[in-house]
N, C-alpha and C. Protein backbone atom coordinates (compact mmCIF):
# COMPACT_ATOMS: atom_id res chain seq x y z
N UNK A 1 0.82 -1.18 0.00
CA UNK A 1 0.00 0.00 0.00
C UNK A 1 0.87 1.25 0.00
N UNK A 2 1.95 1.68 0.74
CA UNK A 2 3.05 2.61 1.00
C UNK A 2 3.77 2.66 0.02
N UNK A 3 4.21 1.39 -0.67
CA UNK A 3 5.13 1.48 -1.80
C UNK A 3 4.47 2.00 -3.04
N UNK A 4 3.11 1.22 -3.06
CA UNK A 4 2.43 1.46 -3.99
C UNK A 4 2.41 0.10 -4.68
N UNK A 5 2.80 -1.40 -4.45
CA UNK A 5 3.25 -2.07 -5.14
C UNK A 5 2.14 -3.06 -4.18
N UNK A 6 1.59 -4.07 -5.57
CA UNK A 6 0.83 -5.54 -4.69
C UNK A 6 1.29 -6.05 -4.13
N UNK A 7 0.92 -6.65 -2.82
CA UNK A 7 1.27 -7.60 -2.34
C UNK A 7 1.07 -9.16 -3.04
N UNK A 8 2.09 -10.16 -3.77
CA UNK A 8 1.43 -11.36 -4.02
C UNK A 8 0.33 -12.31 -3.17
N UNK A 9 -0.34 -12.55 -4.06
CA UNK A 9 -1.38 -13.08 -3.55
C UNK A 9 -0.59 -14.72 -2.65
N UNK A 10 0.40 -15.01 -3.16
CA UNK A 10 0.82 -16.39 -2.66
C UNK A 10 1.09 -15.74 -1.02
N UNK A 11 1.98 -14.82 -0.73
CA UNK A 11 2.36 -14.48 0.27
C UNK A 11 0.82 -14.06 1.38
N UNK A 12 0.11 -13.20 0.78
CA UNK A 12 -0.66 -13.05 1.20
C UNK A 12 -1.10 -14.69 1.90
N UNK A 13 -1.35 -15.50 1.11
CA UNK A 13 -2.07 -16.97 1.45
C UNK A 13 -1.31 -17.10 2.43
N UNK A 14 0.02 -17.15 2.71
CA UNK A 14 1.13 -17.98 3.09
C UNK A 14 0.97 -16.97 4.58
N UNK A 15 1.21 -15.87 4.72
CA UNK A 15 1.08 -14.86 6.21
C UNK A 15 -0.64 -15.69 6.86
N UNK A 16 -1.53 -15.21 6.17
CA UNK A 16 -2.55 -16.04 7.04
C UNK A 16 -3.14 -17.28 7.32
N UNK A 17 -2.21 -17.93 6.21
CA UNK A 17 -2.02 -19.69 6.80
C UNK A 17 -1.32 -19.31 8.33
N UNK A 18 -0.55 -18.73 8.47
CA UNK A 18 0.42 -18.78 9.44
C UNK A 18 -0.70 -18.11 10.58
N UNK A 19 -1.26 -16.30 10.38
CA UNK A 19 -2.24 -16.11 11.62
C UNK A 19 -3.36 -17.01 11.74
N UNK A 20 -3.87 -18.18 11.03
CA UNK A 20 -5.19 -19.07 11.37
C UNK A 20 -4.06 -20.05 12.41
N UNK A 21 -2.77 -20.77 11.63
CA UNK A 21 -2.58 -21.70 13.39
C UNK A 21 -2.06 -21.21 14.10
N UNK A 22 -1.61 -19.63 14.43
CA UNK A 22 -1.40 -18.99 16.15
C UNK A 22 -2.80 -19.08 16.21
N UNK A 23 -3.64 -18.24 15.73
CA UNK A 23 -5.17 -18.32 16.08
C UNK A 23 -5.75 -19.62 17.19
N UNK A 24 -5.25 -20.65 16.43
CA UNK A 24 -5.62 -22.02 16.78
C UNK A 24 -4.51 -22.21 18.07
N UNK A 25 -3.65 -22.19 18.27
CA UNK A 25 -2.77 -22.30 19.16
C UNK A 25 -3.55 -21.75 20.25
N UNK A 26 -3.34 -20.38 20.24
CA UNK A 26 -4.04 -19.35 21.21
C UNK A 26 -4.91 -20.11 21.46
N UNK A 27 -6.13 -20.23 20.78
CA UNK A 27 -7.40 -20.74 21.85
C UNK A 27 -6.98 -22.32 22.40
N UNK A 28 -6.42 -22.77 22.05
CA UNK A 28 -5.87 -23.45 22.89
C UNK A 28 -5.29 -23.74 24.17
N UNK A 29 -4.14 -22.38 24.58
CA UNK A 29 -3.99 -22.06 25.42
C UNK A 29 -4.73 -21.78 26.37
N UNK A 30 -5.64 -20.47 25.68
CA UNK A 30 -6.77 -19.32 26.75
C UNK A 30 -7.59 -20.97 27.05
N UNK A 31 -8.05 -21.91 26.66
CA UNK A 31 -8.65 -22.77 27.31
C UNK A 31 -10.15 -22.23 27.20
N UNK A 32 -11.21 -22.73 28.41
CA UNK A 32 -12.07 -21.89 28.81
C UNK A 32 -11.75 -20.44 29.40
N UNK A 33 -10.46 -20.06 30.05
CA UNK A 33 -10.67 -19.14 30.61
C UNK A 33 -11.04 -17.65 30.28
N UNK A 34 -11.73 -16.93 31.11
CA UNK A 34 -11.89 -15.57 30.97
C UNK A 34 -10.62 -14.86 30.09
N UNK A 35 -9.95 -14.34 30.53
CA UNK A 35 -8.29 -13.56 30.06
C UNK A 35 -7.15 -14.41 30.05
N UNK A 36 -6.47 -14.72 29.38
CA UNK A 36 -5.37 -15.15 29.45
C UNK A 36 -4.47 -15.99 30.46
N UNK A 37 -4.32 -15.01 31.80
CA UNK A 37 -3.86 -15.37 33.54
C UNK A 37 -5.13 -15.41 34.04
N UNK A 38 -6.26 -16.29 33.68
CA UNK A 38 -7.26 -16.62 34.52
C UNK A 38 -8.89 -15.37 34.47
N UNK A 39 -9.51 -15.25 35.35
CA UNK A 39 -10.22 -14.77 35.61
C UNK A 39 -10.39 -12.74 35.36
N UNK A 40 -8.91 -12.30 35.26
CA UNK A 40 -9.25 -11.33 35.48
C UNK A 40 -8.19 -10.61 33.96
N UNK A 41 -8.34 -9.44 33.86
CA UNK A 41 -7.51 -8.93 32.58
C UNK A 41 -5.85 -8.44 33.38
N UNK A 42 -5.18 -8.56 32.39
CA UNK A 42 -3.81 -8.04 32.34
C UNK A 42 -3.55 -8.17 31.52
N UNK A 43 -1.87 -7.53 31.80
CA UNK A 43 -1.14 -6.55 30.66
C UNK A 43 -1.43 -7.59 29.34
N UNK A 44 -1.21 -8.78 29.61
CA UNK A 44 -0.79 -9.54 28.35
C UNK A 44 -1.88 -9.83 27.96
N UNK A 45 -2.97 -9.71 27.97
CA UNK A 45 -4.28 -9.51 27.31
C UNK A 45 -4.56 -8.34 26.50
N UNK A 46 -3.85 -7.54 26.87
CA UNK A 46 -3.98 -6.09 26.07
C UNK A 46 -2.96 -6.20 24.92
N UNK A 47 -1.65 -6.66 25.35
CA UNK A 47 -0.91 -7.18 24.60
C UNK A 47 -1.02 -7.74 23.32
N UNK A 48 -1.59 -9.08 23.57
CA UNK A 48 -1.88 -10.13 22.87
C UNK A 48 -3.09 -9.57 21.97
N UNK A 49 -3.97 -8.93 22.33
CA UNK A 49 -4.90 -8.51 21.37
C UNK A 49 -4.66 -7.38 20.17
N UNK A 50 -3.55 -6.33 20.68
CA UNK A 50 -2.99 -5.64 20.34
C UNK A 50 -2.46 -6.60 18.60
N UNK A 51 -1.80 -7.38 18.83
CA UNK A 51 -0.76 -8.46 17.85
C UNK A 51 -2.00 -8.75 16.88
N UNK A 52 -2.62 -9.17 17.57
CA UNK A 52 -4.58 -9.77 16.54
C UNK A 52 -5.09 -8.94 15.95
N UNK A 53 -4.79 -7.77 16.84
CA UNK A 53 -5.45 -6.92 15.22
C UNK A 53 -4.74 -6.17 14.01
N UNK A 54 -3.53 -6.69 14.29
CA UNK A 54 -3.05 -6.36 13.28
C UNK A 54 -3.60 -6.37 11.53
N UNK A 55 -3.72 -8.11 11.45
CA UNK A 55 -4.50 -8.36 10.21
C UNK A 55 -5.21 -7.29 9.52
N UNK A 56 -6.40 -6.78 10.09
CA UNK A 56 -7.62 -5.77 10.17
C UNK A 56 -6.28 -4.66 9.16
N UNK A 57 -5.18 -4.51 9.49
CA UNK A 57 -5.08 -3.27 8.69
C UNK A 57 -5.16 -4.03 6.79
N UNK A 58 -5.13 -5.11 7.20
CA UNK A 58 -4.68 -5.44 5.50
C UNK A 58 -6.15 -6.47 5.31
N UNK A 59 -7.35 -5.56 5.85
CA UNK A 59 -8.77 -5.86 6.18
C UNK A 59 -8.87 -7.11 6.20
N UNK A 60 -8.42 -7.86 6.86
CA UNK A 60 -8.20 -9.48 7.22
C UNK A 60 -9.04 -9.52 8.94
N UNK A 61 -10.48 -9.94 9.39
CA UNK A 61 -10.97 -9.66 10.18
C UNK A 61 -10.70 -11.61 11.14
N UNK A 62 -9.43 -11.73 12.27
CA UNK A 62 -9.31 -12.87 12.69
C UNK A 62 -10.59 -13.20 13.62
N UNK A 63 -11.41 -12.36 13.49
CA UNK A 63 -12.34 -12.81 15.08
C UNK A 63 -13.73 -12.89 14.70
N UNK A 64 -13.63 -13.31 13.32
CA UNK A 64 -14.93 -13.92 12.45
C UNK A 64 -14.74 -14.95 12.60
N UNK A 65 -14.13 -15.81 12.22
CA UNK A 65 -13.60 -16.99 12.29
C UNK A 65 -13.84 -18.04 13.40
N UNK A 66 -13.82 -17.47 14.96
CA UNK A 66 -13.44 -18.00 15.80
C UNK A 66 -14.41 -17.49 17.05
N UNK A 67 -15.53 -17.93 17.20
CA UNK A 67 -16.54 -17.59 18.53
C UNK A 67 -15.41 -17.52 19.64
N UNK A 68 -14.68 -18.29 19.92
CA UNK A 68 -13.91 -18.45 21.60
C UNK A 68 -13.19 -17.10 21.40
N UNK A 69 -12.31 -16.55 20.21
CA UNK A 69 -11.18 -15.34 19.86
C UNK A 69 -12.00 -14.34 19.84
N UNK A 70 -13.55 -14.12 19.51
CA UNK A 70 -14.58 -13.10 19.39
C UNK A 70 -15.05 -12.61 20.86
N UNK A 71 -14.96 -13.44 21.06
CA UNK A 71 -15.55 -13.44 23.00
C UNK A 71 -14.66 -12.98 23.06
N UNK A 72 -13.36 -13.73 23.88
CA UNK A 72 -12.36 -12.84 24.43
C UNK A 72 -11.75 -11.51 23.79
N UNK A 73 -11.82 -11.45 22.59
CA UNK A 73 -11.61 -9.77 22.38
C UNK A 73 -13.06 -9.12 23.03
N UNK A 74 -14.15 -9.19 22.88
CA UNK A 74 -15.17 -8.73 23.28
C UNK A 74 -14.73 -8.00 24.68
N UNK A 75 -14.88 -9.65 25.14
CA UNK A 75 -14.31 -9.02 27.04
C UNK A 75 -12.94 -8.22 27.04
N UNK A 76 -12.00 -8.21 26.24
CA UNK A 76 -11.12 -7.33 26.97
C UNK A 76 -11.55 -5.98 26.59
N UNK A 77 -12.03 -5.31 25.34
CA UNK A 77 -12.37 -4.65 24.79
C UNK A 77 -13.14 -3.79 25.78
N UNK A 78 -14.45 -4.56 26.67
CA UNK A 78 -15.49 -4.10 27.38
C UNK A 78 -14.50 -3.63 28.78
N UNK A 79 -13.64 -4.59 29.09
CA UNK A 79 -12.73 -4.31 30.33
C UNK A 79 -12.23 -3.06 30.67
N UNK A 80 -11.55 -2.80 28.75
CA UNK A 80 -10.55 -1.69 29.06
C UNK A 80 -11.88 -0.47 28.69
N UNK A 81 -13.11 -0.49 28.03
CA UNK A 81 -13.74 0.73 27.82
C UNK A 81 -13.77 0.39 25.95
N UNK A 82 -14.97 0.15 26.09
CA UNK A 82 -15.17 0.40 24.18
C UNK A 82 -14.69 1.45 23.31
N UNK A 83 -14.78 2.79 24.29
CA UNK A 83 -14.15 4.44 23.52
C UNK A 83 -13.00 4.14 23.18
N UNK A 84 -12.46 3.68 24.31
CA UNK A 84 -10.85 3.88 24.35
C UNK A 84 -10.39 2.60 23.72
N UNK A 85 -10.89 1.33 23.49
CA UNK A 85 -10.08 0.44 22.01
C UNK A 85 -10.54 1.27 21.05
N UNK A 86 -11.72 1.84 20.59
CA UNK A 86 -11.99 2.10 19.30
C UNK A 86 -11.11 2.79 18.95
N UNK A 87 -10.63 4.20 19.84
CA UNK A 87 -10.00 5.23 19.57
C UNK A 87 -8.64 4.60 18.94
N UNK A 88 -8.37 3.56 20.08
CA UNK A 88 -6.71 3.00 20.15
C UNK A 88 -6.64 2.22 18.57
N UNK A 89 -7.59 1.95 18.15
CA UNK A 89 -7.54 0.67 16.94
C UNK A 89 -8.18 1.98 15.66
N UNK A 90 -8.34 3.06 15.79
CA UNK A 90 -8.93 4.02 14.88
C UNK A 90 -8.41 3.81 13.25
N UNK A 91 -7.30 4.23 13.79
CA UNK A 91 -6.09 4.20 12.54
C UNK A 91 -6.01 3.28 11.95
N UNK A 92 -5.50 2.15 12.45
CA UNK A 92 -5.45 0.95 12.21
C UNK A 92 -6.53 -0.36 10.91
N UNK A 93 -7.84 0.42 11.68
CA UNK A 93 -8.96 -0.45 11.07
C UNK A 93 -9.07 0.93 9.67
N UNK A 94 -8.97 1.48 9.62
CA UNK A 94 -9.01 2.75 8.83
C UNK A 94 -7.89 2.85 7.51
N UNK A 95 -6.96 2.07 7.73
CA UNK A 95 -5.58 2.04 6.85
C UNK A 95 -6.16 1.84 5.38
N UNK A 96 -6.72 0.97 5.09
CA UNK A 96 -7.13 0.88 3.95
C UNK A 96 -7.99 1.81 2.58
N UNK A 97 -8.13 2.77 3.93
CA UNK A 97 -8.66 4.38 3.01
C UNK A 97 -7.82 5.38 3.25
N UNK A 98 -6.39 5.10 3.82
CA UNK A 98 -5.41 6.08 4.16
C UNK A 98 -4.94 6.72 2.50
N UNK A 99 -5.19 7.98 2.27
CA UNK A 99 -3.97 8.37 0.68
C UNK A 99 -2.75 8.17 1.24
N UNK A 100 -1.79 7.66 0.27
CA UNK A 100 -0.75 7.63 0.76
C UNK A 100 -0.17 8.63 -0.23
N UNK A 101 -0.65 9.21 -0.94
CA UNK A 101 -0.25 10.42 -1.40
C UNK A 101 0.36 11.48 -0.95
N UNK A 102 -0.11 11.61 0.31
CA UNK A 102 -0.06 12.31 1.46
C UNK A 102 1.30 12.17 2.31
N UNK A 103 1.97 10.79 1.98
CA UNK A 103 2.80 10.25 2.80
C UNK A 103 4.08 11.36 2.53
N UNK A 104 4.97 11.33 3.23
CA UNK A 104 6.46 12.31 3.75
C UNK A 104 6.95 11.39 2.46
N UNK A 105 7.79 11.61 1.04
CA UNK A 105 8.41 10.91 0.47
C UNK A 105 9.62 10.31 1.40
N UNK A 106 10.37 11.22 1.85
CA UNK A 106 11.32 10.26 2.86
C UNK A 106 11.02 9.28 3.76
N UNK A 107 9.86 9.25 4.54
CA UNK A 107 9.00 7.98 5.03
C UNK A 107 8.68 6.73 3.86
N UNK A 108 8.48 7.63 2.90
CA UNK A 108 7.90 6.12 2.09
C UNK A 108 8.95 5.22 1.55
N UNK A 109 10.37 6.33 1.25
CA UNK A 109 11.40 5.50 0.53
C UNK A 109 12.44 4.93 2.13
N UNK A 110 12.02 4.95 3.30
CA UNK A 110 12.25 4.41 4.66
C UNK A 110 11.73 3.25 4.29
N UNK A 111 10.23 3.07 4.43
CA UNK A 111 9.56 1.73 4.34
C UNK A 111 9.78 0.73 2.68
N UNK A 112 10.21 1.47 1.92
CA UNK A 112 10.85 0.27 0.71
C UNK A 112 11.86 0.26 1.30
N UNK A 113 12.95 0.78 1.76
CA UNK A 113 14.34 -0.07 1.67
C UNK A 113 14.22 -1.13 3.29
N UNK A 114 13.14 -0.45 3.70
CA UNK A 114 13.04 -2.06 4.98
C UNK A 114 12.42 -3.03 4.45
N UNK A 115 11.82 -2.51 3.48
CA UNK A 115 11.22 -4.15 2.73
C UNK A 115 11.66 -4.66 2.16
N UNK A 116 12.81 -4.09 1.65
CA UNK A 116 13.80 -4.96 0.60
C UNK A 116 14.79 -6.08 1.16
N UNK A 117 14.52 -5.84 2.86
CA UNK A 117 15.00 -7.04 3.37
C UNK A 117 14.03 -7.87 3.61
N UNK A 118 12.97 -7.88 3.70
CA UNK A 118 12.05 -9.38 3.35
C UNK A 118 11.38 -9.84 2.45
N UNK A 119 12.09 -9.83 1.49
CA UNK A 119 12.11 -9.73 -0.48
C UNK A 119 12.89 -11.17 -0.24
């Protein structure tokens, strides 16, 4: 999107082969429980959800998929205050209507030569 250049579709396949089995891992872990360390929220719940929504910028939604991963974002979401994820995830869920026209040319030719190391 920044470069201006597609992402292949193989890679594309190949990154969310990879977020569906953490996906699967994770609920594995969380088990039944509420948050992560049991019953109540912490840091690494904020954390960890933080990492999950990443996808969402490259409109990849992981918590369709998965009633147990939907819940628990739900609850942490409600924990920390609905305003304040929305606000925090604004940008984020939004990327996909960003101009990048707009972008600092020296920012954009930053983000190609970091990509040219995972080429």
């Amino acid at each position: 999107m920044i470069t201006g250049e597609e992402v292949p579709a193989e890679k594309t396949e190949e990154v969310l082969d990879e977020v569906n089995t953490n996906v699967q891992l994770f609920e594995k872990f969380l088990q039944d429980k509420k948050f992560i360390t049991g019953d109540n929220i912490s840091l690494v719940d904020v954390v960890a959800l933080v990492e999950m929504m990443q996808p969402m910028a490259g409109n990849h939604n992981i918590f369709h998929n998965s009633a147990k991963l939907a819940e628990w974002r739900m609850r942490v979401e409600l924990t920390i205050g609905s305003d304040l994820f929305l606000e925090a995830h604004e940008r984020l869920t939004k990327l996909t209507e960003w101009d990048c026209s707009t972008l600092d040319p020296t920012v954009k030719e930053r983000v190609c030569k970091l990509l040219q190391k995972f080429k």
